[in-house]
C-alpha atoms as a PDB file:
ATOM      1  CA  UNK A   1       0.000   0.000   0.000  1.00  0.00           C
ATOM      2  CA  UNK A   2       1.192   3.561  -0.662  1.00  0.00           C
ATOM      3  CA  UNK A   3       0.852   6.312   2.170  1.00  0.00           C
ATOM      4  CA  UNK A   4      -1.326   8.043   0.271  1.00  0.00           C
ATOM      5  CA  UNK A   5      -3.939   5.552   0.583  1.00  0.00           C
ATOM      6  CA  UNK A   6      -2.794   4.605   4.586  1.00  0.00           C
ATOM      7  CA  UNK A   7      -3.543   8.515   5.570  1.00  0.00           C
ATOM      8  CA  UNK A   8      -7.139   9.496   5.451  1.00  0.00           C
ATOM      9  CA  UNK A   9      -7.592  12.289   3.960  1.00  0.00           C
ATOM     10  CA  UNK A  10      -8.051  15.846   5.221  1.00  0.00           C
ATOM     11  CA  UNK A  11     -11.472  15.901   4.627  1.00  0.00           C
ATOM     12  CA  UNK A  12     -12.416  12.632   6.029  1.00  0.00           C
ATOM     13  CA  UNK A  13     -10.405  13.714   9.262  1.00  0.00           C
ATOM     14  CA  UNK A  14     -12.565  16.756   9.408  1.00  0.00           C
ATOM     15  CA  UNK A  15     -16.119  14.851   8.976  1.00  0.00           C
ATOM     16  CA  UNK A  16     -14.552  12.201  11.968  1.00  0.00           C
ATOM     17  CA  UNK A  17     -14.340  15.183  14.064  1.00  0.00           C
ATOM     18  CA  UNK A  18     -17.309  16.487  13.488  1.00  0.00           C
ATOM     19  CA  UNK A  19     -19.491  13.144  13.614  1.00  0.00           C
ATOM     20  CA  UNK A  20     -17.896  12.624  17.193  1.00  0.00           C
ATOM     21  CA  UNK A  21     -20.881  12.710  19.564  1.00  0.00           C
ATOM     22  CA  UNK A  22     -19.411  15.544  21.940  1.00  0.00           C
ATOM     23  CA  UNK A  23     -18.730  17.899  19.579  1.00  0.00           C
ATOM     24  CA  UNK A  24     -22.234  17.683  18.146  1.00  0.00           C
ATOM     25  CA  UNK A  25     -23.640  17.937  21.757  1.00  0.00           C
ATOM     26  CA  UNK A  26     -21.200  21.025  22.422  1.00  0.00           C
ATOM     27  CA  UNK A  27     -22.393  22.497  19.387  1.00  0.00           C
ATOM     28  CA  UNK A  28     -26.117  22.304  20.601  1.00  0.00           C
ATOM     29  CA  UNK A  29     -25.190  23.016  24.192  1.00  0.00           C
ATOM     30  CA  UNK A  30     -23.615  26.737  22.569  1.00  0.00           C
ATOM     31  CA  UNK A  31     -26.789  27.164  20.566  1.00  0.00           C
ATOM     32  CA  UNK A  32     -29.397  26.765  23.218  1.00  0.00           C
ATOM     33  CA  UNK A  33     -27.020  28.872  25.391  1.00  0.00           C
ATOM     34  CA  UNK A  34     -27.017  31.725  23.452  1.00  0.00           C
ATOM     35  CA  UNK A  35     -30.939  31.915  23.082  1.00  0.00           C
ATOM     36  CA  UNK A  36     -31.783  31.613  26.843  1.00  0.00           C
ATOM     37  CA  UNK A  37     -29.143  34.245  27.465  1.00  0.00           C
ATOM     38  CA  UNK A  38     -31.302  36.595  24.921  1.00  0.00           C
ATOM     39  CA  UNK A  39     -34.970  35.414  26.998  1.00  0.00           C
ATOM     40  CA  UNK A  40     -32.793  35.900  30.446  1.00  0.00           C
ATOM     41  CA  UNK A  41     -31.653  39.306  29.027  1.00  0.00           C
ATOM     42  CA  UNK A  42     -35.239  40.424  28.204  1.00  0.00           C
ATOM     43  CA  UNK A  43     -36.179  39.404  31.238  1.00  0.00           C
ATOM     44  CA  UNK A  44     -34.093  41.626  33.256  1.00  0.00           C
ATOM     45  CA  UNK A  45     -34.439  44.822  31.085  1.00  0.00           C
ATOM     46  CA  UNK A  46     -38.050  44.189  30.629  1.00  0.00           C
ATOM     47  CA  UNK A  47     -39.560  43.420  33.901  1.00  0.00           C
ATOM     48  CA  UNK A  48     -36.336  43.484  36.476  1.00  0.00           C
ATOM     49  CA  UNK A  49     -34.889  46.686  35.334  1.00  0.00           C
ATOM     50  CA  UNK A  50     -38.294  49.036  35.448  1.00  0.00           C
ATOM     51  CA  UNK A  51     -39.259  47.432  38.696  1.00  0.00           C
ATOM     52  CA  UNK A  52     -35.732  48.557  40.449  1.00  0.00           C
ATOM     53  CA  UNK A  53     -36.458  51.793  38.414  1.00  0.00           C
ATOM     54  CA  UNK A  54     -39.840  52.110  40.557  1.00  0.00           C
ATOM     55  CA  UNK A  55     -38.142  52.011  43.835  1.00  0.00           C
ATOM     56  CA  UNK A  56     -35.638  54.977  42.141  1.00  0.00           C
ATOM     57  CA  UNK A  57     -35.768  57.523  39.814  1.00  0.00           C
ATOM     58  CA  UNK A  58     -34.864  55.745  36.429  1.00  0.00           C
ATOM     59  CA  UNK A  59     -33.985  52.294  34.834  1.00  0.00           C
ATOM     60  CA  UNK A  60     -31.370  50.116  36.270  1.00  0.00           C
ATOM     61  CA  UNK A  61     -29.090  50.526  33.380  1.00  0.00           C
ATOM     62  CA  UNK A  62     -29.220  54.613  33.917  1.00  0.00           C
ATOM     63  CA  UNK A  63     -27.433  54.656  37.083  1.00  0.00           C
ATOM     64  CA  UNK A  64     -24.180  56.344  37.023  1.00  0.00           C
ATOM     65  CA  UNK A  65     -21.624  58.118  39.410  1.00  0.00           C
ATOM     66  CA  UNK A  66     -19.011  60.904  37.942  1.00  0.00           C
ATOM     67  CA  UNK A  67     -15.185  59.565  38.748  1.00  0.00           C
ATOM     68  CA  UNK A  68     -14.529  63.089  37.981  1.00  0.00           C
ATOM     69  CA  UNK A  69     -16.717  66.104  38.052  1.00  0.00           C
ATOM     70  CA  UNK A  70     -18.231  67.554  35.666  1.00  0.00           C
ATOM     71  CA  UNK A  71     -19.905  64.714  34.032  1.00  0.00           C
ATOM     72  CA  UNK A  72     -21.802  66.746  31.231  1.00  0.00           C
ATOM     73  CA  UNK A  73     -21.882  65.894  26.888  1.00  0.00           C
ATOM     74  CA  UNK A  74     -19.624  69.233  25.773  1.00  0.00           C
ATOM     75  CA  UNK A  75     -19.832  68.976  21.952  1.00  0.00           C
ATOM     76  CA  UNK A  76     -21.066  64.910  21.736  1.00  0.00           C
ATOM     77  CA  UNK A  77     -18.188  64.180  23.954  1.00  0.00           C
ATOM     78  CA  UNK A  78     -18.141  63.010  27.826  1.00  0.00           C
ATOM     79  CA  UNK A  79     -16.700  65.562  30.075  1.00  0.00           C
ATOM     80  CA  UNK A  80     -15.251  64.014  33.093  1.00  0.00           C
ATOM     81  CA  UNK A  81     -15.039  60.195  34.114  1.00  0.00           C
ATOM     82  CA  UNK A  82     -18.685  58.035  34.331  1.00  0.00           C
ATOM     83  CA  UNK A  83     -18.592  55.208  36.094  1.00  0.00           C
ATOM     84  CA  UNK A  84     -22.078  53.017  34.499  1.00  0.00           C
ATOM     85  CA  UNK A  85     -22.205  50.882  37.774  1.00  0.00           C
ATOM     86  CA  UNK A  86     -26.316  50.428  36.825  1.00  0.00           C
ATOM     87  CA  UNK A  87     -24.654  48.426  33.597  1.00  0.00           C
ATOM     88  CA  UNK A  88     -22.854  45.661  35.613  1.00  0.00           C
ATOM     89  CA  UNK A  89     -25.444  45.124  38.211  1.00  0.00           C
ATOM     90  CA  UNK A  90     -27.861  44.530  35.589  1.00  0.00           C
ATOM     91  CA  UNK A  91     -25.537  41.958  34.053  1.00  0.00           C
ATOM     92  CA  UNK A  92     -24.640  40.493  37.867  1.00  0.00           C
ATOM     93  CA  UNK A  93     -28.551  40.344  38.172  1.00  0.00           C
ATOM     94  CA  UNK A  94     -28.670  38.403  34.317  1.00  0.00           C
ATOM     95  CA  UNK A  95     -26.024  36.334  35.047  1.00  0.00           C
ATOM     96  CA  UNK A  96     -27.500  35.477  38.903  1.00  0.00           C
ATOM     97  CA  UNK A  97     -30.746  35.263  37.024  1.00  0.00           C
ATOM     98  CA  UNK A  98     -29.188  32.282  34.419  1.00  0.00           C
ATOM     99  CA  UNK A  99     -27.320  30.664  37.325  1.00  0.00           C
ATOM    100  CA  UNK A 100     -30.514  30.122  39.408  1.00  0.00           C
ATOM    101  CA  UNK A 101     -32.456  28.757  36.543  1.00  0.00           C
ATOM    102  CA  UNK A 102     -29.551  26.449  34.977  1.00  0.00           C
ATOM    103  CA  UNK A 103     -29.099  25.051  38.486  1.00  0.00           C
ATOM    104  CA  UNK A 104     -32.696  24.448  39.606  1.00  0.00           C
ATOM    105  CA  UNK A 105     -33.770  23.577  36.348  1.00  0.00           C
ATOM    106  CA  UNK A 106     -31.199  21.357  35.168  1.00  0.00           C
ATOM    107  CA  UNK A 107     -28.468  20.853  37.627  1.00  0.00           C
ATOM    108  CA  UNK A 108     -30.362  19.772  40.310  1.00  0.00           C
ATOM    109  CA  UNK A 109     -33.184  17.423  38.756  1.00  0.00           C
ATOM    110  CA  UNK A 110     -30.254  15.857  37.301  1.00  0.00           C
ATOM    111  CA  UNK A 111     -28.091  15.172  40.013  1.00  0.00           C
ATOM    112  CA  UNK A 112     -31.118  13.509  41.589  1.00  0.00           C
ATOM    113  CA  UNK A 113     -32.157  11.463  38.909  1.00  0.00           C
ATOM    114  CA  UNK A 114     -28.285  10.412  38.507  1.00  0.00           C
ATOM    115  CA  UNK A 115     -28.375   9.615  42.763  1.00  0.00           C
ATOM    116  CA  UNK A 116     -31.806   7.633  42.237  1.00  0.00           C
ATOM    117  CA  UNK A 117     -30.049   5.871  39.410  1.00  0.00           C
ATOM    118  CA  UNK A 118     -26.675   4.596  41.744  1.00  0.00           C
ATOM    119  CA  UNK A 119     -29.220   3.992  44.050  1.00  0.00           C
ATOM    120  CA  UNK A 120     -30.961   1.808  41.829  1.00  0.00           C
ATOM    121  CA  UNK A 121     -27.880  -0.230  40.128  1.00  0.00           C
ATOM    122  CA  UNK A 122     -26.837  -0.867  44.106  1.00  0.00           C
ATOM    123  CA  UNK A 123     -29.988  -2.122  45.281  1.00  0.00           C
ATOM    124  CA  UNK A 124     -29.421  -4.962  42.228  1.00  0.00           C
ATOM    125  CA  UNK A 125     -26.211  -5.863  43.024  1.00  0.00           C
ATOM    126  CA  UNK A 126     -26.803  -6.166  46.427  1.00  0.00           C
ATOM    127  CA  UNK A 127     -29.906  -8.250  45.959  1.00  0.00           C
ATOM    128  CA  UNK A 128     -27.539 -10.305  43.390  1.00  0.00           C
ATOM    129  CA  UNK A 129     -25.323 -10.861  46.095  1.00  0.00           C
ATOM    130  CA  UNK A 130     -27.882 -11.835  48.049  1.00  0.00           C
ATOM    131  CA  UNK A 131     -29.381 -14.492  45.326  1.00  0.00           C
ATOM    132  CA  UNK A 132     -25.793 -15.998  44.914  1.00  0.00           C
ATOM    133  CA  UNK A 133     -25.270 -16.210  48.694  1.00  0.00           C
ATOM    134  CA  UNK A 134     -28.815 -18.288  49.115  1.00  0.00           C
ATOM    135  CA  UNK A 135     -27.770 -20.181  46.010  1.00  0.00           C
ATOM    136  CA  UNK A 136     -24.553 -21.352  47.876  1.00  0.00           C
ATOM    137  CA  UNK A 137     -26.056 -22.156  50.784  1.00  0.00           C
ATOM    138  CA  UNK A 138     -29.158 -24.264  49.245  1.00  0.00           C
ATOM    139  CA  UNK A 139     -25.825 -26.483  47.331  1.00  0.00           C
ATOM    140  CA  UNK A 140     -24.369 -26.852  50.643  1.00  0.00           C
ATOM    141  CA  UNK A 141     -27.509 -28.050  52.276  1.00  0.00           C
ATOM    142  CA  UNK A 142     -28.059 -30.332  49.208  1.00  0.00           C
ATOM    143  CA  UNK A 143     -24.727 -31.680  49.478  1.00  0.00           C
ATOM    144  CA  UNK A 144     -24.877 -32.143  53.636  1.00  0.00           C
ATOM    145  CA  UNK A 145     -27.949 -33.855  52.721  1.00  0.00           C
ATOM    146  CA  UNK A 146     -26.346 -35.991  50.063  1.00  0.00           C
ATOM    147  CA  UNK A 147     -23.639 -37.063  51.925  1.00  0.00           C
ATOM    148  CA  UNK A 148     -25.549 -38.110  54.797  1.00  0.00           C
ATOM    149  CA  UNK A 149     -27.509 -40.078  52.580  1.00  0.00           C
ATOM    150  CA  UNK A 150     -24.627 -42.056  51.602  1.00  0.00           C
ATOM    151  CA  UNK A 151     -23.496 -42.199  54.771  1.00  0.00           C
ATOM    152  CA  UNK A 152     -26.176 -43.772  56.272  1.00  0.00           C
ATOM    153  CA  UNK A 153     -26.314 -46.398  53.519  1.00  0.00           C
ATOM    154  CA  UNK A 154     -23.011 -47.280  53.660  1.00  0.00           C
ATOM    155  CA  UNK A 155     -23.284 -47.964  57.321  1.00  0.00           C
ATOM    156  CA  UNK A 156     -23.597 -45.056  59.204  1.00  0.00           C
ATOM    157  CA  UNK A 157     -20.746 -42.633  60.623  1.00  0.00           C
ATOM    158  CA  UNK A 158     -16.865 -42.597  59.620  1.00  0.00           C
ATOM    159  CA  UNK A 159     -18.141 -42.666  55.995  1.00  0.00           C
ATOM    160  CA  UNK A 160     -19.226 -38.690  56.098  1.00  0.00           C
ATOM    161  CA  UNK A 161     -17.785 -35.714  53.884  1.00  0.00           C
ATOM    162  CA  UNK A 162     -14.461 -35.788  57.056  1.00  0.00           C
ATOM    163  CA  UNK A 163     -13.007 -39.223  56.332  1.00  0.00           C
ATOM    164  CA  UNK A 164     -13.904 -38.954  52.280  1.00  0.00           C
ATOM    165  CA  UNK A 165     -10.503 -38.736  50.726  1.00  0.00           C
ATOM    166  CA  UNK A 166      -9.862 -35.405  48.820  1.00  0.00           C
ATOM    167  CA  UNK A 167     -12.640 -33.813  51.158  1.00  0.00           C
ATOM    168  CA  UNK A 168     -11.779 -30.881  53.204  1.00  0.00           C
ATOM    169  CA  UNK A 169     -11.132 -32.063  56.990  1.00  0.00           C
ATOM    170  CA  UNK A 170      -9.349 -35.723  55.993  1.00  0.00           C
ATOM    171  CA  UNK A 171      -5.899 -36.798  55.761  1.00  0.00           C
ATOM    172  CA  UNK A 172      -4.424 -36.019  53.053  1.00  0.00           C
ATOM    173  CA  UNK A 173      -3.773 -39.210  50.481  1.00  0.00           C
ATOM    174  CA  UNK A 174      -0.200 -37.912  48.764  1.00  0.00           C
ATOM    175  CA  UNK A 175       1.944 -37.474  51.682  1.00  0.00           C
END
């Protein structure tokens, strides 16, 4: 064979990494991200911002504080330092907002249904364990039983699983 037919090709190396199940669910995972960022944004401009603005003077993102006075618009330019702290706590508030709901929503249900799952897969093996215990000892009661049978037809004690050569308990025959 020729390395030209050993290496795949550039393409095909491309559509392996894309057809990897990960990157497909990453890919998703960045798309549904994106649009409940834009409903958790509306959310907080639309309904959390005015309501903060009812308890002050003016929407949440209108709050500002001058670094350095006089912050007045001389000739479409800012005059003096603004510091737009109404800005970031609307974004702490959208991003405290998307926490909250990607926890309770998903996080959490998950974790539990992931707990009740372990708990699940250890309440079968421990019953298996418990099936294979009761399985060993209903062969050693059938084998007691067995042997005491024989024993009594071959004329009672001395003839039991002790003395039987091999058995655990007798002397051993290749010493």
């Amino acid at each position: 064979m020729s390395d030209e037919e050993k290496k795949p090709s550039l393409l095909q190396g491309f559509k392996a990494f894309l057809m990897r199940g990960n990157v497909i669910d990453l890919a998703v995972a960045v798309v549904i991200g994106a649009a409940f960022t834009n409903i958790v944004n509306a959310v907080v401009k639309g309904v959390i911002n005015p309501l903060v603005g009812a308890f002050g003077t003016q929407d949440l993102e209108n709050y500002k504080s001058c670094l350095k006075a006089p912050c007045k618009m001389v000739d479409g330019e800012m005059d003096g330092i603004q510091i737009e702290w109404g800005s970031v706590l609307s974004a702490t508030l959208s991003f405290l907002i998307t926490a909250a709901v990607v926890y309770f929503l998903m996080v959490l249900p998950m974790a539990k249904y992931l707990a009740r799952v372990e708990e699940r897969r250890k309440a079968k093996e421990g019953a298996e364990e418990l099936i294979e215990v009761t399985e060993l000892e209903v062969l050693k009661e059938i084998r007691d039983s067995l042997v005491a049978q024989r024993g009594a037809q071959n004329g009672g004690p001395g003839t039991g699983p002790d003395t039987t050569p091999g058995s655990p308990g007798s002397p051993r025959s290749d010493t």
